[in-house]
PDB file of N, CA and C in Angstrom:
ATOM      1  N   UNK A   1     -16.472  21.689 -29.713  1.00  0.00           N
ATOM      2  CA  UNK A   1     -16.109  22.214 -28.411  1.00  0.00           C
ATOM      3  C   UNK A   1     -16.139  21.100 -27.358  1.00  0.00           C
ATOM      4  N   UNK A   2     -17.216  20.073 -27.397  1.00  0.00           N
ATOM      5  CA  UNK A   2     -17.775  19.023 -26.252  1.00  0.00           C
ATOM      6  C   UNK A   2     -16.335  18.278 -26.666  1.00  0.00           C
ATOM      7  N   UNK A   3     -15.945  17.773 -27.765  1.00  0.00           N
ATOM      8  CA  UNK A   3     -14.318  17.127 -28.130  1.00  0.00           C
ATOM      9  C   UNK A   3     -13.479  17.654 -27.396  1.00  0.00           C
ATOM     10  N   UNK A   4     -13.168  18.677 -27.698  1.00  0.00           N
ATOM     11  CA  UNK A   4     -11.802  19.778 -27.114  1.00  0.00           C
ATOM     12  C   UNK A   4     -11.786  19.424 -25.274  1.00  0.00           C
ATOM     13  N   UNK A   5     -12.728  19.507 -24.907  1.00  0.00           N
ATOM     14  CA  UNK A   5     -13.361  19.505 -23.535  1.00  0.00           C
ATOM     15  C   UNK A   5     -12.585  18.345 -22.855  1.00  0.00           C
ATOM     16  N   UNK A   6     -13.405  17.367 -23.945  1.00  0.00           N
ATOM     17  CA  UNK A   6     -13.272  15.633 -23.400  1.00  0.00           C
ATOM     18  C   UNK A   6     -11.473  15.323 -23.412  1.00  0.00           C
ATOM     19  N   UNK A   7     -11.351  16.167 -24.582  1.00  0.00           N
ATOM     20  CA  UNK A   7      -9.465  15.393 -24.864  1.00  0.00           C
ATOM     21  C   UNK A   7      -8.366  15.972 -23.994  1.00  0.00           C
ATOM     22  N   UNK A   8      -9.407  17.397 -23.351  1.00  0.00           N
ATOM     23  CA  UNK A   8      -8.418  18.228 -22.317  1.00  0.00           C
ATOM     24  C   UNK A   8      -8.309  17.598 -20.922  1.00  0.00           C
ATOM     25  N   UNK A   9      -9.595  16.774 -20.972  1.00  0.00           N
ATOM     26  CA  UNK A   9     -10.194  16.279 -19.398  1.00  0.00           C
ATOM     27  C   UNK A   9      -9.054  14.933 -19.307  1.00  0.00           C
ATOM     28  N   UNK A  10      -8.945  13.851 -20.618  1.00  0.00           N
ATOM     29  CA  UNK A  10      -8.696  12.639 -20.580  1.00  0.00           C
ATOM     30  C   UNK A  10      -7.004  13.194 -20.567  1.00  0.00           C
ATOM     31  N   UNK A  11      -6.306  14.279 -21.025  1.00  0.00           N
ATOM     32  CA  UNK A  11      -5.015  14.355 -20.659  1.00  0.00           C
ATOM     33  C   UNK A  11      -4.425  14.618 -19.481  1.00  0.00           C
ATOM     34  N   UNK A  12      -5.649  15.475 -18.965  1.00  0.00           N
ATOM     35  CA  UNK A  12      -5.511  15.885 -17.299  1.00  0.00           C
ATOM     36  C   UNK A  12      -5.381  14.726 -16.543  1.00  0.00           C
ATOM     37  N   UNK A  13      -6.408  13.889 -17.029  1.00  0.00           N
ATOM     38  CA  UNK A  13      -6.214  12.806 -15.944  1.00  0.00           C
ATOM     39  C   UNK A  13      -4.419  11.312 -15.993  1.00  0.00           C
ATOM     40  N   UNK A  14      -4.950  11.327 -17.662  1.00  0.00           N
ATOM     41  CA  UNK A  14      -3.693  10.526 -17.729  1.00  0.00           C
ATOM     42  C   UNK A  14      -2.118  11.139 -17.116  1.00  0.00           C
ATOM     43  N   UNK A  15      -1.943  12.576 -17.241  1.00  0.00           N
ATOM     44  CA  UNK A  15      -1.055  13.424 -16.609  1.00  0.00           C
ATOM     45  C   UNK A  15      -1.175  13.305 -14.916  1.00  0.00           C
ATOM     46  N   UNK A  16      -2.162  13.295 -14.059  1.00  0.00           N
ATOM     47  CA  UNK A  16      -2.165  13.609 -12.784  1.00  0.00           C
ATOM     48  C   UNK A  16      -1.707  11.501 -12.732  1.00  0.00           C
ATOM     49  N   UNK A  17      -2.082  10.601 -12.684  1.00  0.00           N
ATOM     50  CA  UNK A  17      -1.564   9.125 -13.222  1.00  0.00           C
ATOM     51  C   UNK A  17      -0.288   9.130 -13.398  1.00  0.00           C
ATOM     52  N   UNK A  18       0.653  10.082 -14.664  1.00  0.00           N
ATOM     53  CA  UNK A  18       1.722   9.793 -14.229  1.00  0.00           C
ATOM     54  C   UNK A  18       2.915  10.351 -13.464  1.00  0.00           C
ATOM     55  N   UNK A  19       2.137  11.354 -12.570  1.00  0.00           N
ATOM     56  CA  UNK A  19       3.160  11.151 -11.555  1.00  0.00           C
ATOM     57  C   UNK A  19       2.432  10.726 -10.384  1.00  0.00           C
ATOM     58  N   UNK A  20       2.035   9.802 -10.045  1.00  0.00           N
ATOM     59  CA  UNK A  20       1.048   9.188  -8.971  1.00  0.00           C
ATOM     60  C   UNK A  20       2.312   7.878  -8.873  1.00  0.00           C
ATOM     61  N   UNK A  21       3.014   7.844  -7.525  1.00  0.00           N
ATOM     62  CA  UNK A  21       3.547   6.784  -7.035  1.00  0.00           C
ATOM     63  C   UNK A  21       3.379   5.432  -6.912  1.00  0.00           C
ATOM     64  N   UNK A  22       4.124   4.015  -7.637  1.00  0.00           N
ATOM     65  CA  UNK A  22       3.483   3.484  -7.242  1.00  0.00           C
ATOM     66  C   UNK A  22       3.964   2.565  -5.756  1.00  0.00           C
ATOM     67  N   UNK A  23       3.045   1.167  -5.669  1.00  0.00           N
ATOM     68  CA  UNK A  23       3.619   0.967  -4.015  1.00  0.00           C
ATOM     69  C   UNK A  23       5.059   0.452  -4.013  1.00  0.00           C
ATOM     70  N   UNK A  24       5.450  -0.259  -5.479  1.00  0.00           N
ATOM     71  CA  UNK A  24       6.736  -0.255  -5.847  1.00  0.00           C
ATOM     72  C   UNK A  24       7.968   0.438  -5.515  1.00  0.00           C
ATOM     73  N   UNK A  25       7.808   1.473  -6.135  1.00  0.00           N
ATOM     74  CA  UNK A  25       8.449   3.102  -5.979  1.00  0.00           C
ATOM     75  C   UNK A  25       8.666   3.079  -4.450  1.00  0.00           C
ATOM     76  N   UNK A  26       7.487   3.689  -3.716  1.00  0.00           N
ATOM     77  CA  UNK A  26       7.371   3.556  -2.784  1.00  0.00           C
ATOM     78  C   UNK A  26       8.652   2.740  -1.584  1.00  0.00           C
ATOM     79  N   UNK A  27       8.301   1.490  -1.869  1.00  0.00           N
ATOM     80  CA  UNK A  27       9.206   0.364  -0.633  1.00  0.00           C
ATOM     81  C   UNK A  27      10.495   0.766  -1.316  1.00  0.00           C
ATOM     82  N   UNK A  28      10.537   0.404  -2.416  1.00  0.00           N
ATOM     83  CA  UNK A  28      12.252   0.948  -2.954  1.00  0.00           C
ATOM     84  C   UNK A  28      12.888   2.209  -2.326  1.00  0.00           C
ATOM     85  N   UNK A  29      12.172   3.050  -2.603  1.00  0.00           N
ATOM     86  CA  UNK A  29      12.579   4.408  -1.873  1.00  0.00           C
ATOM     87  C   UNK A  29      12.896   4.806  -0.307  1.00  0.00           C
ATOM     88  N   UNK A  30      12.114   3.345   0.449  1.00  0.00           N
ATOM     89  CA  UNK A  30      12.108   3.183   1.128  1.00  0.00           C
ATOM     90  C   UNK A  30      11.076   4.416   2.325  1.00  0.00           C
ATOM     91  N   UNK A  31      10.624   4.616   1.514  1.00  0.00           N
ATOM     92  CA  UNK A  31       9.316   5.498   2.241  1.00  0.00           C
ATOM     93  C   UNK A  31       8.011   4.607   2.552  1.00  0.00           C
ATOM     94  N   UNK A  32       8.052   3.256   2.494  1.00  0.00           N
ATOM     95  CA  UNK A  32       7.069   2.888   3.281  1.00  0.00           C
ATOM     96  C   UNK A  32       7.485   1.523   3.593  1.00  0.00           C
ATOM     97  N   UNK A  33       6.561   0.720   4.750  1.00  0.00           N
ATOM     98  CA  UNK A  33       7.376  -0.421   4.731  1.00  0.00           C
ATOM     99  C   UNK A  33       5.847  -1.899   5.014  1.00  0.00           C
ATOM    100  N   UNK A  34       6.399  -3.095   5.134  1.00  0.00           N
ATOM    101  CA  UNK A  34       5.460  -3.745   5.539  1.00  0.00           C
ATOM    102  C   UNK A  34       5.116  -3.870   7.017  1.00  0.00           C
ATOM    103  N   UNK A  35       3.939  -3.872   7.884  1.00  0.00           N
ATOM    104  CA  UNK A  35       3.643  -4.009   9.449  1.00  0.00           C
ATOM    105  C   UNK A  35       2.976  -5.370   9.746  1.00  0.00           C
ATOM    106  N   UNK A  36       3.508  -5.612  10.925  1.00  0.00           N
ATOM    107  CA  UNK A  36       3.311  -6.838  11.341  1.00  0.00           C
ATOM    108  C   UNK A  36       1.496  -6.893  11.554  1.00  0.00           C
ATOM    109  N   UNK A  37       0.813  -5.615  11.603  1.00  0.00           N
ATOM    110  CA  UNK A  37      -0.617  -6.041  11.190  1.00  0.00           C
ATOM    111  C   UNK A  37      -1.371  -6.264  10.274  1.00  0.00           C
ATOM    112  N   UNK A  38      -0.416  -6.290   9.178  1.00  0.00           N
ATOM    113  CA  UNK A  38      -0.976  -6.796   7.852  1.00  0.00           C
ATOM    114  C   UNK A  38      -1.093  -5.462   6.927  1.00  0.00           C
ATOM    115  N   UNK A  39      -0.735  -4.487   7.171  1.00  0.00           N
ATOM    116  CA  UNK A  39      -1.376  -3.153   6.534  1.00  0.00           C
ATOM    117  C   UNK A  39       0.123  -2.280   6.474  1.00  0.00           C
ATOM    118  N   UNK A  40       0.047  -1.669   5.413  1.00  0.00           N
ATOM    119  CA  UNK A  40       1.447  -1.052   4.916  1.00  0.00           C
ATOM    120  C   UNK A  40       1.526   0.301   5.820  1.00  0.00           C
ATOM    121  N   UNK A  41       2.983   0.414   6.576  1.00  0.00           N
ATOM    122  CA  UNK A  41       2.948   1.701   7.420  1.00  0.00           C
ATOM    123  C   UNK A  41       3.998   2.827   6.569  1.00  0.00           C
ATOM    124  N   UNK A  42       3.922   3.548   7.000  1.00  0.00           N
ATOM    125  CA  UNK A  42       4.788   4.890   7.139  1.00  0.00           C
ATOM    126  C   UNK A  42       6.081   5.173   7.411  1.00  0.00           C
ATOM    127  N   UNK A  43       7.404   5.207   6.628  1.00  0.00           N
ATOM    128  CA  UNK A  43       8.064   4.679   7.356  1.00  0.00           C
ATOM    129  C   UNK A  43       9.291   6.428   7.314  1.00  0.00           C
ATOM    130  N   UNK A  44       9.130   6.842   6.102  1.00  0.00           N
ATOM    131  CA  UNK A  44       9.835   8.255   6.286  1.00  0.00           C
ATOM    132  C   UNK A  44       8.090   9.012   5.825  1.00  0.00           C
ATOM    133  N   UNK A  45       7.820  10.105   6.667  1.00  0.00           N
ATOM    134  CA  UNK A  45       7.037  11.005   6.384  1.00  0.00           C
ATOM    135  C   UNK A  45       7.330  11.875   4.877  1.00  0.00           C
ATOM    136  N   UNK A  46       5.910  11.358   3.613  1.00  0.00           N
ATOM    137  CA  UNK A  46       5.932  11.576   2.831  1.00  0.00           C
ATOM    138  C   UNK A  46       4.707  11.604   1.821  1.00  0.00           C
ATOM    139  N   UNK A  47       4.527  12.910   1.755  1.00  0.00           N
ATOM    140  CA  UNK A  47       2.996  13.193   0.913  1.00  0.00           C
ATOM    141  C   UNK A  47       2.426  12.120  -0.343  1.00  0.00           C
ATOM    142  N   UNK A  48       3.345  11.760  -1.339  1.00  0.00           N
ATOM    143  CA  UNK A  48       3.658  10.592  -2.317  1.00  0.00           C
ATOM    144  C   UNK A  48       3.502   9.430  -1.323  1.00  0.00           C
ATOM    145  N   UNK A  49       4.086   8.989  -0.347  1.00  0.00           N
ATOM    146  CA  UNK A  49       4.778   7.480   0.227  1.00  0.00           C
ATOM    147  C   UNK A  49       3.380   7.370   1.016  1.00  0.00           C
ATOM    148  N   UNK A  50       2.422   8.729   1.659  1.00  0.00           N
ATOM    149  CA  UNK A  50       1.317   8.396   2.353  1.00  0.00           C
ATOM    150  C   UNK A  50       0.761   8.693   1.826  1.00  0.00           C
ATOM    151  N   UNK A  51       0.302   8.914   0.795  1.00  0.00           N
ATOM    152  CA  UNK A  51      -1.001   8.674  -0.143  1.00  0.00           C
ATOM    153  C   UNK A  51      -0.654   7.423  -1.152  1.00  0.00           C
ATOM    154  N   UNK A  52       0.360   6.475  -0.894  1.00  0.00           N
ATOM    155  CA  UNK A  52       0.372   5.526  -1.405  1.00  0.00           C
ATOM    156  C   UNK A  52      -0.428   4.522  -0.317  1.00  0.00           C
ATOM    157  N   UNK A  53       0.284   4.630   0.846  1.00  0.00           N
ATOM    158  CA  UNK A  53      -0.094   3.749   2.115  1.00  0.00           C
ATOM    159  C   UNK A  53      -1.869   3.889   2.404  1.00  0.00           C
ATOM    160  N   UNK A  54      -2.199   4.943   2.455  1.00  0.00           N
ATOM    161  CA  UNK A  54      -3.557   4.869   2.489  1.00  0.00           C
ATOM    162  C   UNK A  54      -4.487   4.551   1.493  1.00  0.00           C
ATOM    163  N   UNK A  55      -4.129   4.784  -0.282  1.00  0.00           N
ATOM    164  CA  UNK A  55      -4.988   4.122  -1.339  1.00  0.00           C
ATOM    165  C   UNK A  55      -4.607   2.582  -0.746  1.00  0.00           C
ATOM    166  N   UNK A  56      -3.100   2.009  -0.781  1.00  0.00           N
ATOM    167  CA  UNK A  56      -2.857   0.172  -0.234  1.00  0.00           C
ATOM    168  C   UNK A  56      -3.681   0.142   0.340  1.00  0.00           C
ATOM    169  N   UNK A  57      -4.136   0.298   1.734  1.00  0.00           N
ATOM    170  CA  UNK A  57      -4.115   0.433   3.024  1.00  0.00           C
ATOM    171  C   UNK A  57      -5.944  -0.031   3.020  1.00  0.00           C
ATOM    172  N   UNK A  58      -6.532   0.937   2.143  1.00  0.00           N
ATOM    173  CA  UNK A  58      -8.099   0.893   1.883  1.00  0.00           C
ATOM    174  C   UNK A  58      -8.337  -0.718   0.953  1.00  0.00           C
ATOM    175  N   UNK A  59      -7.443  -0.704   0.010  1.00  0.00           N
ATOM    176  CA  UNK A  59      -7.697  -1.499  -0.744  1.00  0.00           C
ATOM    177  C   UNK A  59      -7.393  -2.872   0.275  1.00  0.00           C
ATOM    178  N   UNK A  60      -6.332  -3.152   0.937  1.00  0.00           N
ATOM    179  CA  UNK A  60      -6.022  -4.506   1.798  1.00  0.00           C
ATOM    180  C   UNK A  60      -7.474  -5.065   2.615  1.00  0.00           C
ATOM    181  N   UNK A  61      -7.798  -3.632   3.413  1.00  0.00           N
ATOM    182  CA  UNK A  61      -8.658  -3.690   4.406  1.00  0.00           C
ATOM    183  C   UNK A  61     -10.143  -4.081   3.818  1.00  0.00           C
ATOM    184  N   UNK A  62     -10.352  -3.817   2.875  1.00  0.00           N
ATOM    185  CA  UNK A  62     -11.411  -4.434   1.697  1.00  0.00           C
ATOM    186  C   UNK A  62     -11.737  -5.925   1.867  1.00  0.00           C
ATOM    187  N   UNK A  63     -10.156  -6.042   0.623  1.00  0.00           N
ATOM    188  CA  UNK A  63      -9.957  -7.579   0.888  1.00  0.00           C
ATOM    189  C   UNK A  63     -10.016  -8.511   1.764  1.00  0.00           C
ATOM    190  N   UNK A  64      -9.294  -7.851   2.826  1.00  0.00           N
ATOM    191  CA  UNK A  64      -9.049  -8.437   4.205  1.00  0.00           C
ATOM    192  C   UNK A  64     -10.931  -9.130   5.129  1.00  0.00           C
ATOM    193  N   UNK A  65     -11.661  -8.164   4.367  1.00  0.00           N
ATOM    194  CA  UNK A  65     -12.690  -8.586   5.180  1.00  0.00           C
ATOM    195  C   UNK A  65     -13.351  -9.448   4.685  1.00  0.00           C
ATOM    196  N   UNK A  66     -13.399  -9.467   2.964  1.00  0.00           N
ATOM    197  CA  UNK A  66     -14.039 -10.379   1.806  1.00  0.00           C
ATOM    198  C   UNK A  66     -13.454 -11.725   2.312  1.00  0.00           C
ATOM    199  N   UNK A  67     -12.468 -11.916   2.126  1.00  0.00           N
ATOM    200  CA  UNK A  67     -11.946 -13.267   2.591  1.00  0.00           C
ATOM    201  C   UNK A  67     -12.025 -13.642   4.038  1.00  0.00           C
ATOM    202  N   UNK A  68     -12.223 -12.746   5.060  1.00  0.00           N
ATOM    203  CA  UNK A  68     -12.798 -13.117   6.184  1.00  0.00           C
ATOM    204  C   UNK A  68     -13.814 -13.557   6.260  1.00  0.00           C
ATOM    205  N   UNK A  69     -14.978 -12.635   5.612  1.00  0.00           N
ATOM    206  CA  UNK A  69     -16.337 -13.131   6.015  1.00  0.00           C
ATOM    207  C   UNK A  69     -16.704 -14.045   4.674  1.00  0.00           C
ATOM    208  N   UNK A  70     -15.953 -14.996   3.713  1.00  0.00           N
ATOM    209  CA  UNK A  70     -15.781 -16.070   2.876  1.00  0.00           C
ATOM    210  C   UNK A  70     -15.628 -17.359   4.037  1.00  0.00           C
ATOM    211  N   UNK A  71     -14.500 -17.305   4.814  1.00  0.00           N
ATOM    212  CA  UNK A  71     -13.960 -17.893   5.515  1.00  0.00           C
ATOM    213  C   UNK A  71     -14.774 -18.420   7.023  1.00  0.00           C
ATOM    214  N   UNK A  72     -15.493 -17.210   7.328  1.00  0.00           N
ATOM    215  CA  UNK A  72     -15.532 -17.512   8.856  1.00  0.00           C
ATOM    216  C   UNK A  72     -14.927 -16.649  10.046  1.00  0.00           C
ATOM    217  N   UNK A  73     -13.431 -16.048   9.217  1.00  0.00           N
ATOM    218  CA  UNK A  73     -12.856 -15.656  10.339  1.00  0.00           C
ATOM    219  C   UNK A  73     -12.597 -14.643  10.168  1.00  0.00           C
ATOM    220  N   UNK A  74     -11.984 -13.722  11.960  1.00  0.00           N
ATOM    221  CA  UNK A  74     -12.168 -12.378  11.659  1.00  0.00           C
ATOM    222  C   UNK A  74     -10.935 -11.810  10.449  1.00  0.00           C
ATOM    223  N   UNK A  75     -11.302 -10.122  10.023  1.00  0.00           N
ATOM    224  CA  UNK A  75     -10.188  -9.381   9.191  1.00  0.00           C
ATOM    225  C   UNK A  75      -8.846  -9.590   9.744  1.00  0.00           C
ATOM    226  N   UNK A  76      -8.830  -9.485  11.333  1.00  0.00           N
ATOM    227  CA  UNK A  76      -7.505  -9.427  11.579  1.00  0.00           C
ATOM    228  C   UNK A  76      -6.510 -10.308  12.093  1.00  0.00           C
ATOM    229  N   UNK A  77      -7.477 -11.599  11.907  1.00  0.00           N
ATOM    230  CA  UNK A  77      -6.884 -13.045  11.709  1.00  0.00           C
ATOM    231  C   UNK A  77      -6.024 -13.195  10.524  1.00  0.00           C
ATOM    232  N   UNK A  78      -6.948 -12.355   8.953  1.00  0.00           N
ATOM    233  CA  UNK A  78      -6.517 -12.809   7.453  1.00  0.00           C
ATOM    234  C   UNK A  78      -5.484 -11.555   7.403  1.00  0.00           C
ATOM    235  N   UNK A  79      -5.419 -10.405   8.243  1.00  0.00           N
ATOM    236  CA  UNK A  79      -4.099  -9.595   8.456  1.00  0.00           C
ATOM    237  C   UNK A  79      -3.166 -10.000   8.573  1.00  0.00           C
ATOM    238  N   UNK A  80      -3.358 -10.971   9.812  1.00  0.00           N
ATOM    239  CA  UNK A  80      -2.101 -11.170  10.551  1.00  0.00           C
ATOM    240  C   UNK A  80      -1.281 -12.577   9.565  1.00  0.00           C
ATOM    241  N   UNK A  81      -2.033 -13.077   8.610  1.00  0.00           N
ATOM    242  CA  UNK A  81      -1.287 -14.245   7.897  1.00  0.00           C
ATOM    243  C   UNK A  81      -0.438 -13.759   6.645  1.00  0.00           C
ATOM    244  N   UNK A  82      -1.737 -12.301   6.300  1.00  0.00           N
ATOM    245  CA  UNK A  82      -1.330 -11.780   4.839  1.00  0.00           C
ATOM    246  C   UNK A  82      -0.129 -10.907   5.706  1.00  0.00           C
ATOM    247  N   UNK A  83       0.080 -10.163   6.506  1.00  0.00           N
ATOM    248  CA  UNK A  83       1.379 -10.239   7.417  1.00  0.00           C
ATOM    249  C   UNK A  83       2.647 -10.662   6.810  1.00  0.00           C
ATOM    250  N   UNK A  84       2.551 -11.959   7.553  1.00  0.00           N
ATOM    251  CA  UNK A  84       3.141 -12.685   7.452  1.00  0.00           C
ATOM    252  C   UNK A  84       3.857 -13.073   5.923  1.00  0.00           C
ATOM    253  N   UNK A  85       2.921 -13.616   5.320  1.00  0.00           N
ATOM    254  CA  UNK A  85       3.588 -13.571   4.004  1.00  0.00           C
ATOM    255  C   UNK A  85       4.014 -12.281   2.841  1.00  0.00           C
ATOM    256  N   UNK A  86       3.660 -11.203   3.585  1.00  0.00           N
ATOM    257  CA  UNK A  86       4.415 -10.009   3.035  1.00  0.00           C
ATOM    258  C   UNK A  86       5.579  -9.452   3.104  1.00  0.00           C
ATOM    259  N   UNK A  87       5.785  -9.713   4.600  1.00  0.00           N
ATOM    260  CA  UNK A  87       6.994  -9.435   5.254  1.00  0.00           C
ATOM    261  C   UNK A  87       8.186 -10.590   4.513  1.00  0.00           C
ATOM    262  N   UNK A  88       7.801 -12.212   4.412  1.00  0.00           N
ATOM    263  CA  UNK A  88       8.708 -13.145   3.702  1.00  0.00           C
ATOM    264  C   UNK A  88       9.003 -12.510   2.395  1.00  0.00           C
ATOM    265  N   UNK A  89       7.991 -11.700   1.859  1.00  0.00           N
ATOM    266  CA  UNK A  89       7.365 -11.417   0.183  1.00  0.00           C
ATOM    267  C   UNK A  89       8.534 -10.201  -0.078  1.00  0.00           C
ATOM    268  N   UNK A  90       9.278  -9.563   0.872  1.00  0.00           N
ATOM    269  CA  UNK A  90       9.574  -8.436   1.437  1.00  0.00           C
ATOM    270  C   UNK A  90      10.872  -8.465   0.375  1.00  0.00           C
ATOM    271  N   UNK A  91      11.288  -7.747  -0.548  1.00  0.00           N
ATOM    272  CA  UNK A  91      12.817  -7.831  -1.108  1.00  0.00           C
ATOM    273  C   UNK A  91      14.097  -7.242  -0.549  1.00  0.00           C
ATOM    274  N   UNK A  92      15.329  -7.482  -0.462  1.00  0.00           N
ATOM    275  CA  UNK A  92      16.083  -6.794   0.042  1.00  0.00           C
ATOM    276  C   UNK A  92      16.398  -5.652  -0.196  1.00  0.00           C
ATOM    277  N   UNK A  93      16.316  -4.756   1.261  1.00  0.00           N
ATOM    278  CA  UNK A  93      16.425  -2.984   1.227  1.00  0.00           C
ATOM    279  C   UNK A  93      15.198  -2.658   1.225  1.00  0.00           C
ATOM    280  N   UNK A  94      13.517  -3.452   1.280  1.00  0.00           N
ATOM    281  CA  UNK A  94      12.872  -3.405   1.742  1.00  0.00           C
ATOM    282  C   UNK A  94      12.663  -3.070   3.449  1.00  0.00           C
ATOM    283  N   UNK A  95      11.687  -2.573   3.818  1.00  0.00           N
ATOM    284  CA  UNK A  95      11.309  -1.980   5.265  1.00  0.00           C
ATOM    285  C   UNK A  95      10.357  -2.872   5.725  1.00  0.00           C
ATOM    286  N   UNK A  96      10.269  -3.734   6.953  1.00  0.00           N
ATOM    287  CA  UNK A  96       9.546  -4.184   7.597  1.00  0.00           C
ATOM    288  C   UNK A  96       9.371  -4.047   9.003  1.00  0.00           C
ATOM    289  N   UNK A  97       8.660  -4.028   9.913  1.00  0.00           N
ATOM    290  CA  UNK A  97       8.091  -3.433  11.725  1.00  0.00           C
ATOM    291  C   UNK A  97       8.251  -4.498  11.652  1.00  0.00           C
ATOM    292  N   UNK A  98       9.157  -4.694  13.062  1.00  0.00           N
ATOM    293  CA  UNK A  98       9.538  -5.147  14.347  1.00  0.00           C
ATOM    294  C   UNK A  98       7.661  -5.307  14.977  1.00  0.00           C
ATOM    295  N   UNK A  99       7.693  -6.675  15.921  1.00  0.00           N
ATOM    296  CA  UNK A  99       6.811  -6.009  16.898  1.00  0.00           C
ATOM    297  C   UNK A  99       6.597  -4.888  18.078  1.00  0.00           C
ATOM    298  N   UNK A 100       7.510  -4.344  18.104  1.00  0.00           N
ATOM    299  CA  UNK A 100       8.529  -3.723  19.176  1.00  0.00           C
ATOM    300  C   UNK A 100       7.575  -2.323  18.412  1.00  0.00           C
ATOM    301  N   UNK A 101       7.718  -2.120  17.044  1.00  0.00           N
ATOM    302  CA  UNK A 101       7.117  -1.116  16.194  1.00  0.00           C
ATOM    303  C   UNK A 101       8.636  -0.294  15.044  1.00  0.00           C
ATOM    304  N   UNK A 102       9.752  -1.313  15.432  1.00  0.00           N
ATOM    305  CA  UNK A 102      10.890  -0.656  15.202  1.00  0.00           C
ATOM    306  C   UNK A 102      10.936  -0.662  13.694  1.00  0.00           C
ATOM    307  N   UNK A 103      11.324  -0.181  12.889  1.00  0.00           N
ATOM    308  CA  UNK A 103      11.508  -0.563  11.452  1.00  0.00           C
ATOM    309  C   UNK A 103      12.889  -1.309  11.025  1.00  0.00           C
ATOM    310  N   UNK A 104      13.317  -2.067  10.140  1.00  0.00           N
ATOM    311  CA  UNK A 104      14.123  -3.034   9.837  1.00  0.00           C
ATOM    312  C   UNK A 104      14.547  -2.754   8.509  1.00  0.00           C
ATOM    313  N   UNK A 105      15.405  -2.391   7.714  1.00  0.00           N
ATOM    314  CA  UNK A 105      15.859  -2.884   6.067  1.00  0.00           C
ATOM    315  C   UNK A 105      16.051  -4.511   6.359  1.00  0.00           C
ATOM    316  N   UNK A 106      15.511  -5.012   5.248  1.00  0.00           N
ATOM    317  CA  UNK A 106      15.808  -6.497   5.089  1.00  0.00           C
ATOM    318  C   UNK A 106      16.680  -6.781   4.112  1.00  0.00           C
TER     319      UNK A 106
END
């Protein structure tokens, strides 16, 4: 029975996994895009596209501080560079913010 249990639990999960978006999907679809503060925004309102942006979003802001306080300097110094090279990182028909806040296909 404790088997049956375990193999019902481990399909549930591998099943809810595959349809879980990834951030890939995501920019392609064009439901989310890169922001000039370093952190992935919102770009068509979408239950999938924003629960992608906020798992990214936690995970950046993590990082963002590890390598800050490695460094010296603040999170939103290592934002504004990882920024930067996301937006270059950005493929075409990709979404990137304007400072303005405007969104862009690249």
């Amino acid at each position: 029975m404790k088997t049956k249990f375990l193999v019902l639990a481990a399909v549930t999960l591998l099943s809810l996994n595959a349809f879980a978006m990834s951030l890939q999907d995501a920019k392609s679809q064009g439901l989310v895009g890169e922001q000039a503060n370093g952190y992935l925004g919102i770009v068509v309102n979408n239950a999938q596209g924003n629960a992608v942006v906020e798992q990214v979003n936690t995970k950046r802001k993590a990082h963002y501080q590890k390598i800050a306080k490695s460094n010296g300097i603040s999170a939103n110094e290592v934002a504004k560079l990882a920024a930067e090279k996301a937006m270059k990182a950005a493929t075409s028909g990709e979404y990137i913010q304007t400072s303005s806040g405007k969104w862009l296909k690249k």
